[in-house]
C-alpha atoms as a PDB file:
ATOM      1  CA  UNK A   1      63.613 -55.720 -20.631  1.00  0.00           C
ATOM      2  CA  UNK A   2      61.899 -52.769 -22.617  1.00  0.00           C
ATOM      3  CA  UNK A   3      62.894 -52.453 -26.324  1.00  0.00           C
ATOM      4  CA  UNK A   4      64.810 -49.027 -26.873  1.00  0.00           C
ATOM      5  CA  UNK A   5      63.714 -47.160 -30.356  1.00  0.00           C
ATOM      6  CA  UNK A   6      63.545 -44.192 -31.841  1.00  0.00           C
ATOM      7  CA  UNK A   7      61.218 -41.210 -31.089  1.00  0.00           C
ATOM      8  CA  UNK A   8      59.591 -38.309 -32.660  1.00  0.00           C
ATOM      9  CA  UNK A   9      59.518 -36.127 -29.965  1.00  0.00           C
ATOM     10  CA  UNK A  10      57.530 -33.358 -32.382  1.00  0.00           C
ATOM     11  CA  UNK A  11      54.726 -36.327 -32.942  1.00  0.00           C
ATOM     12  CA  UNK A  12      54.749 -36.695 -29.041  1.00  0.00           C
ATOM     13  CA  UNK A  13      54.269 -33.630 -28.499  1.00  0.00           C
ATOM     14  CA  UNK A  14      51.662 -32.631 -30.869  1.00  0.00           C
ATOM     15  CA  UNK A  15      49.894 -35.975 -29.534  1.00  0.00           C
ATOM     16  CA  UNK A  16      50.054 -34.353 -25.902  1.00  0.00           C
ATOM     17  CA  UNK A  17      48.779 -30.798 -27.108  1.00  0.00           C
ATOM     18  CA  UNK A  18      45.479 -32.485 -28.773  1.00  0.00           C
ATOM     19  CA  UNK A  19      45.101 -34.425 -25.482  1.00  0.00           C
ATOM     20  CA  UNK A  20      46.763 -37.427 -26.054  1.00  0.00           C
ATOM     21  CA  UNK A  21      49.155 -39.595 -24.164  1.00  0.00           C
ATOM     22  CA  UNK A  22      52.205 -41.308 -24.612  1.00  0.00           C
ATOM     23  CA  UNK A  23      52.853 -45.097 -23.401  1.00  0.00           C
ATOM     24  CA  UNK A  24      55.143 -46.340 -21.530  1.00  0.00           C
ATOM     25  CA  UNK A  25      57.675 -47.253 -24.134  1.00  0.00           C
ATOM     26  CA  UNK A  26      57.781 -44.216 -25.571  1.00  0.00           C
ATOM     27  CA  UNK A  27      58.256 -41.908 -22.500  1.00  0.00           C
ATOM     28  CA  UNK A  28      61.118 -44.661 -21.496  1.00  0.00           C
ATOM     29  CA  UNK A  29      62.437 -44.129 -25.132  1.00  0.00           C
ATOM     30  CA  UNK A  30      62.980 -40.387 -23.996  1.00  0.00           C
ATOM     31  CA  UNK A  31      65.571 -41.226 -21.362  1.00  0.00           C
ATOM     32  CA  UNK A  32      67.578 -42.888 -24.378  1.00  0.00           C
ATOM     33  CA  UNK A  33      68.024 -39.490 -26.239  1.00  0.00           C
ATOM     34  CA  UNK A  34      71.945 -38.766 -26.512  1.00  0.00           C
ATOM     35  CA  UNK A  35      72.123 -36.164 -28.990  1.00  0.00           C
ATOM     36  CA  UNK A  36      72.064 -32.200 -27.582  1.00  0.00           C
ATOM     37  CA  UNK A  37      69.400 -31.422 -30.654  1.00  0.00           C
ATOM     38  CA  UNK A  38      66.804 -33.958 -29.697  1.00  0.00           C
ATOM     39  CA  UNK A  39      67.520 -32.770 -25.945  1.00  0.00           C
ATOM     40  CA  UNK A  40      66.797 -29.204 -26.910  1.00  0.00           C
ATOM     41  CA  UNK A  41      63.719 -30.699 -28.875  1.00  0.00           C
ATOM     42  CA  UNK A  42      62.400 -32.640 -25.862  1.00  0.00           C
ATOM     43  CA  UNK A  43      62.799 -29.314 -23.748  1.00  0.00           C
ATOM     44  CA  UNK A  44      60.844 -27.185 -26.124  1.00  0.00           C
ATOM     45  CA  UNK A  45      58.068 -30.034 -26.537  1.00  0.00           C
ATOM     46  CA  UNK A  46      57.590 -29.862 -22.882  1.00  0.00           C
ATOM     47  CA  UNK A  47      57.861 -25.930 -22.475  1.00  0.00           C
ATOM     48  CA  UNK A  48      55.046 -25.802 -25.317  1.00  0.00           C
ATOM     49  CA  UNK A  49      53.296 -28.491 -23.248  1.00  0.00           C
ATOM     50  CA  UNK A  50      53.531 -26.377 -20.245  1.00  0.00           C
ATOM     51  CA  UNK A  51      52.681 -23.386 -21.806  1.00  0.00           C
ATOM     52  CA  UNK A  52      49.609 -25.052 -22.835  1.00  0.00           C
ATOM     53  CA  UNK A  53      48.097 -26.490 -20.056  1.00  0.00           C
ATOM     54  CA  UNK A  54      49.565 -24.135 -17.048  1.00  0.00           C
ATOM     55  CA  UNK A  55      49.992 -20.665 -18.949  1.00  0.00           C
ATOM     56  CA  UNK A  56      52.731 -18.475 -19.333  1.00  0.00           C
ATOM     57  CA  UNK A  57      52.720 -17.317 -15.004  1.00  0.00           C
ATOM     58  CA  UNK A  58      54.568 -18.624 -12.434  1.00  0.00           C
ATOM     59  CA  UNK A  59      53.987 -18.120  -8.387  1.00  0.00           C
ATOM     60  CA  UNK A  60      56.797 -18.042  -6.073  1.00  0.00           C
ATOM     61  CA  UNK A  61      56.828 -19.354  -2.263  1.00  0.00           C
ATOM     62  CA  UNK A  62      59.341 -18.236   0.400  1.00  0.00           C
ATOM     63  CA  UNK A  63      59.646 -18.956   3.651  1.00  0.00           C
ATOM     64  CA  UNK A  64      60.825 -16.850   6.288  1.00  0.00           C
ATOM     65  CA  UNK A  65      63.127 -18.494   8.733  1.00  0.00           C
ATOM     66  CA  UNK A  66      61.661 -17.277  12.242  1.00  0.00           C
ATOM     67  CA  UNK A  67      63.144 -19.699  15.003  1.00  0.00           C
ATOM     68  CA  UNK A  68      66.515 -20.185  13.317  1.00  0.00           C
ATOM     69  CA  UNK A  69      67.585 -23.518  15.192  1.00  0.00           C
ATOM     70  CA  UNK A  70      65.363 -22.744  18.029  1.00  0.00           C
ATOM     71  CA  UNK A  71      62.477 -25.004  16.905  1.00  0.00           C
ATOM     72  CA  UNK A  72      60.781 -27.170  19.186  1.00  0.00           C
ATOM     73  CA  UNK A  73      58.991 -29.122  16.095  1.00  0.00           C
ATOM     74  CA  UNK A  74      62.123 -31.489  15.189  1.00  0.00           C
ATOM     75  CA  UNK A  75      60.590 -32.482  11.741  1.00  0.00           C
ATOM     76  CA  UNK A  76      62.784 -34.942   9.955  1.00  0.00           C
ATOM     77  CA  UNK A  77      62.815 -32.947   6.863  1.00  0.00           C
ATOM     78  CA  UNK A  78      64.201 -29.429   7.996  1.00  0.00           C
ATOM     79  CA  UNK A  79      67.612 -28.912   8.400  1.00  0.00           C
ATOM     80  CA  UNK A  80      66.795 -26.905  12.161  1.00  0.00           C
ATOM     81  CA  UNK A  81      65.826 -29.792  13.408  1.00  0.00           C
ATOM     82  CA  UNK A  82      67.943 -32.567  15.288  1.00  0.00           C
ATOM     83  CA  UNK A  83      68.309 -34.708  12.945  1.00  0.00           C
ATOM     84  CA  UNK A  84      71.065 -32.652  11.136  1.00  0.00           C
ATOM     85  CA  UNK A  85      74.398 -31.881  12.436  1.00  0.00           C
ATOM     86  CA  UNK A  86      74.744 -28.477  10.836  1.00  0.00           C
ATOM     87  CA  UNK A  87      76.538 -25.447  12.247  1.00  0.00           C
ATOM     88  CA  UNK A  88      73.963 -22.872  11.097  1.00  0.00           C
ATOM     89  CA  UNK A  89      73.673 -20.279  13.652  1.00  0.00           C
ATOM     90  CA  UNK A  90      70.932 -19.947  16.039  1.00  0.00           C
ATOM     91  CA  UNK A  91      69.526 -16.706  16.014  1.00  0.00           C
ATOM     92  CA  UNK A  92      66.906 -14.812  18.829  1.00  0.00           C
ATOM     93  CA  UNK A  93      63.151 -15.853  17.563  1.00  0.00           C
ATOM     94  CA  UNK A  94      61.415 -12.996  15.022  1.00  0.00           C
ATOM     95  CA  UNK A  95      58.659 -11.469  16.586  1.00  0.00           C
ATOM     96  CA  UNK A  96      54.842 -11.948  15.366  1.00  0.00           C
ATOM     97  CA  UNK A  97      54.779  -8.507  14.047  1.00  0.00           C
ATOM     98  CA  UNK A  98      58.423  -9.010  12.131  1.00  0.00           C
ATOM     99  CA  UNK A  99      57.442 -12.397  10.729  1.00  0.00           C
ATOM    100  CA  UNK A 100      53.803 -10.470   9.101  1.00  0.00           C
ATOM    101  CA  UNK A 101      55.460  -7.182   7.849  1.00  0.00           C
ATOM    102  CA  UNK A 102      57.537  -9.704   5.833  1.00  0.00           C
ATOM    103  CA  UNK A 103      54.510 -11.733   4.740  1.00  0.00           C
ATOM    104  CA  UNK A 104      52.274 -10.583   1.630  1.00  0.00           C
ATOM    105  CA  UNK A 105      48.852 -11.951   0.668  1.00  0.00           C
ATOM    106  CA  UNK A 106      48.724 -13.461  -3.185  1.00  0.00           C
ATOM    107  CA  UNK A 107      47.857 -11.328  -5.724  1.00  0.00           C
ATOM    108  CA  UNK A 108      44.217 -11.650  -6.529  1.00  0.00           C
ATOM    109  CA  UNK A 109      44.632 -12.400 -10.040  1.00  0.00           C
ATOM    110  CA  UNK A 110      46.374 -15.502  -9.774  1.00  0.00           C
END
């Protein structure tokens, strides 16, 4: 059974920003925060840890649906596929030319 104490989540994060790590007993120390301020502390340790290491961007992904419950595929994982019971609507196939105009290329810069 791991020993529950007390964290400095400031010290952790500071560790993390110089390159550090934190063990195992301290991340698991984490999930016994209950107060809101050293919830709010934890989330602004990890933005700045973010911020750090990933930048200030994010990049967005969509998908555009183009066979609509027609698909062939049957992947366990997508919700057109047989192995859901859902009453989504099937809808006639986009076309090739539909399914580009609605694509864009990433921006070069990121």
């Amino acid at each position: 059974m791991t020993q529950m104490f007390s964290v400095d989540i400031s010290d952790l994060t500071a560790r993390v920003l110089a390159g550090g790590e934190i063990t195992r007993d301290e991340a698991l120390g984490l999930f016994g925060l209950e107060a809101t301020a050293d919830a709010f502390d934890l989330l602004a340790g990890a933005n700045r840890i973010r911020e750090h290491f990933k930048g200030n961007k994010i990049h967005l992904c969509s998908i555009v649906n183009a066979k609509a419950g027609a698909c062939s595929e049957n992947c366990s994982f997508c919700a057109q596929s047989s192995f859901y019971q859902t009453d989504s609507p099937g809808t006639a196939s986009s076309t090739r030319s539909r399914c580009s105009t609605r694509r864009r290329k990433p921006d070069a810069t990121a």
